[in-house]
Protein backbone atom coordinates (compact mmCIF):
# COMPACT_ATOMS: atom_id res chain seq x y z
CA UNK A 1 41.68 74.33 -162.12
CA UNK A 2 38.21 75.88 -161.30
CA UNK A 3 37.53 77.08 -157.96
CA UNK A 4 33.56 76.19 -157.09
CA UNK A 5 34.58 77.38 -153.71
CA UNK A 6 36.73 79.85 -152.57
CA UNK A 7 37.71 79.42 -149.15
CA UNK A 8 39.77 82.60 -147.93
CA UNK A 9 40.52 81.15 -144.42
CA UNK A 10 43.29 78.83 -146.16
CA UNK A 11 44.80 81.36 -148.02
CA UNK A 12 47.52 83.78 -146.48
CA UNK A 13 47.72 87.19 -146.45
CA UNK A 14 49.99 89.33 -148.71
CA UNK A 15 50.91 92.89 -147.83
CA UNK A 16 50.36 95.10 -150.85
CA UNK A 17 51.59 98.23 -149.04
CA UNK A 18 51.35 99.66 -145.71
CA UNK A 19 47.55 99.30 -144.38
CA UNK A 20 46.31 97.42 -147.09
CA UNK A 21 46.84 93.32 -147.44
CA UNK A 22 45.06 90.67 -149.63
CA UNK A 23 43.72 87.54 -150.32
CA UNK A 24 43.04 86.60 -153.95
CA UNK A 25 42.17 83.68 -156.49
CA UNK A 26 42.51 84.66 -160.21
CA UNK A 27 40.39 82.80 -162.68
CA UNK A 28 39.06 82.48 -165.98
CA UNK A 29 40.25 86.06 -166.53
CA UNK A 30 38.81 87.81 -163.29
CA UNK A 31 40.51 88.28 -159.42
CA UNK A 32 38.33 87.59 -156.49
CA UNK A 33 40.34 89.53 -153.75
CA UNK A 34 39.19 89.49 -149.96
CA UNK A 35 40.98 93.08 -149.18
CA UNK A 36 41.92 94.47 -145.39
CA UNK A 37 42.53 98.47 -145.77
CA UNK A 38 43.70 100.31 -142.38
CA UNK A 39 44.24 104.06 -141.86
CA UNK A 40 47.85 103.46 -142.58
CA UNK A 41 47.21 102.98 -146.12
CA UNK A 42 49.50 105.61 -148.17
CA UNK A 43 47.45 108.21 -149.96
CA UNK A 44 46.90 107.05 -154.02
CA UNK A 45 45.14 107.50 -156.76
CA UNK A 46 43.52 104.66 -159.19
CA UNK A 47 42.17 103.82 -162.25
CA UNK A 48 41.65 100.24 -162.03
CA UNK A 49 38.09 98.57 -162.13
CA UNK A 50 36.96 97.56 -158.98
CA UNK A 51 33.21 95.75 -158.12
CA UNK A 52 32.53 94.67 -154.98
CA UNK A 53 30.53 94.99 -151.10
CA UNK A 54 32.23 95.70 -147.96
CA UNK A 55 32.20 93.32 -145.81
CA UNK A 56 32.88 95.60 -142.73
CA UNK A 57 34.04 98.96 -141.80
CA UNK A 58 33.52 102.77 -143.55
CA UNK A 59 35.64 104.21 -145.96
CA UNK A 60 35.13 107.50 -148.05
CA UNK A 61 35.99 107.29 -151.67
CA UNK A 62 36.76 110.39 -153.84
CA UNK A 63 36.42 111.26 -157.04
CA UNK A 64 37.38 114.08 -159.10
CA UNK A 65 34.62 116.68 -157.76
CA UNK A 66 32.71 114.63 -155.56
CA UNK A 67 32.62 111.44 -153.09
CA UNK A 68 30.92 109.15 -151.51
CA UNK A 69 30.81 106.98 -148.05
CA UNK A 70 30.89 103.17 -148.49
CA UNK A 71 29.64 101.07 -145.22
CA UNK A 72 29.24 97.47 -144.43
CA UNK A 73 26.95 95.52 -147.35
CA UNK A 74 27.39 99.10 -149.55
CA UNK A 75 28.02 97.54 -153.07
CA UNK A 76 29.91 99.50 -154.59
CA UNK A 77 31.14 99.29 -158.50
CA UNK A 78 34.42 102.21 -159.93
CA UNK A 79 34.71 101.78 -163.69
CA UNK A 80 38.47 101.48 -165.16
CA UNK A 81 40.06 104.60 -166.63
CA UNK A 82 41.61 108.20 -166.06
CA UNK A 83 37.70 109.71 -165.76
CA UNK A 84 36.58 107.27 -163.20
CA UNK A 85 40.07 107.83 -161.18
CA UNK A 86 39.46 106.98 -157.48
CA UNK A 87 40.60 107.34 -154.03
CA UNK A 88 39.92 105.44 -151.01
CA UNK A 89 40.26 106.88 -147.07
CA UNK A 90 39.61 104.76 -144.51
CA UNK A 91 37.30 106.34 -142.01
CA UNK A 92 37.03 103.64 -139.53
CA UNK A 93 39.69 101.41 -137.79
CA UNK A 94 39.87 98.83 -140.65
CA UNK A 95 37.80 98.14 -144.18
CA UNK A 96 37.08 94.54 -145.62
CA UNK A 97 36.19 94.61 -148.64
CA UNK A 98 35.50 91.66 -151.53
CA UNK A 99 36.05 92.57 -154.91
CA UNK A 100 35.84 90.77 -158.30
CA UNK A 101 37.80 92.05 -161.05
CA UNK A 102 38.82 91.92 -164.55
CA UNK A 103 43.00 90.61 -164.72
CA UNK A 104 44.66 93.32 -166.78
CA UNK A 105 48.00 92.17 -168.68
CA UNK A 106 49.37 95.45 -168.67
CA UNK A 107 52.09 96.28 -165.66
CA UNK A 108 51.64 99.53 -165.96
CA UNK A 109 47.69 98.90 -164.47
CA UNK A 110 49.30 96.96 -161.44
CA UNK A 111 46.43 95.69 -158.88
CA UNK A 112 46.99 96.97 -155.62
């Protein structure tokens, strides 16, 4: 069934980890995920593909030799693979962010 509306307030919230929970609706081969990130998010690394704006909050995200600081209606847009790997820290109480990405069918690329 196609979603012409996604309405996030009628979806619950699943914890991922500690400090980061989600919202999501897959579709036609892409995941549009309403994401809460809080300083108590464990550190990790990621490869995944990730476009999207944040909706609220600050958040620094590395990269191997640099970063850069990602603030409320900051598109921002981290290309899939091991050169692109990424890092987020949360630099303010709590980060929402809305992503759309591409479903992978590979576990070992598990979305967190």
């Amino acid at each position: 069934m196609i979603h012409y509306k996604i309405d996030f307030d009628k979806l619950e919230w699943y914890e991922k980890a500690k400090g980061i929970r989600d919202k999501c609706v897959d579709q036609n081969g892409i995941r549009s995920r309403l994401v809460e990130y809080t300083k108590e998010m464990p550190p990790h690394w990621c490869t995944k593909a990730h476009y999207g704006i944040i909706l609220s909050g600050k958040m620094r995200v590395r990269f191997p030799g640099k970063s850069h600081i990602y603030e409320e209606g900051d598109c921002l847009y981290l290309p899939p693979g091991d050169t692109h790997t990424h890092e987020a820290i949360i630099l303010s109480d709590m980060v929402r962010v809305f992503f759309i990405e591409p479903l992978v069918s590979s576990n070992n690329n598990k979305q967190i």
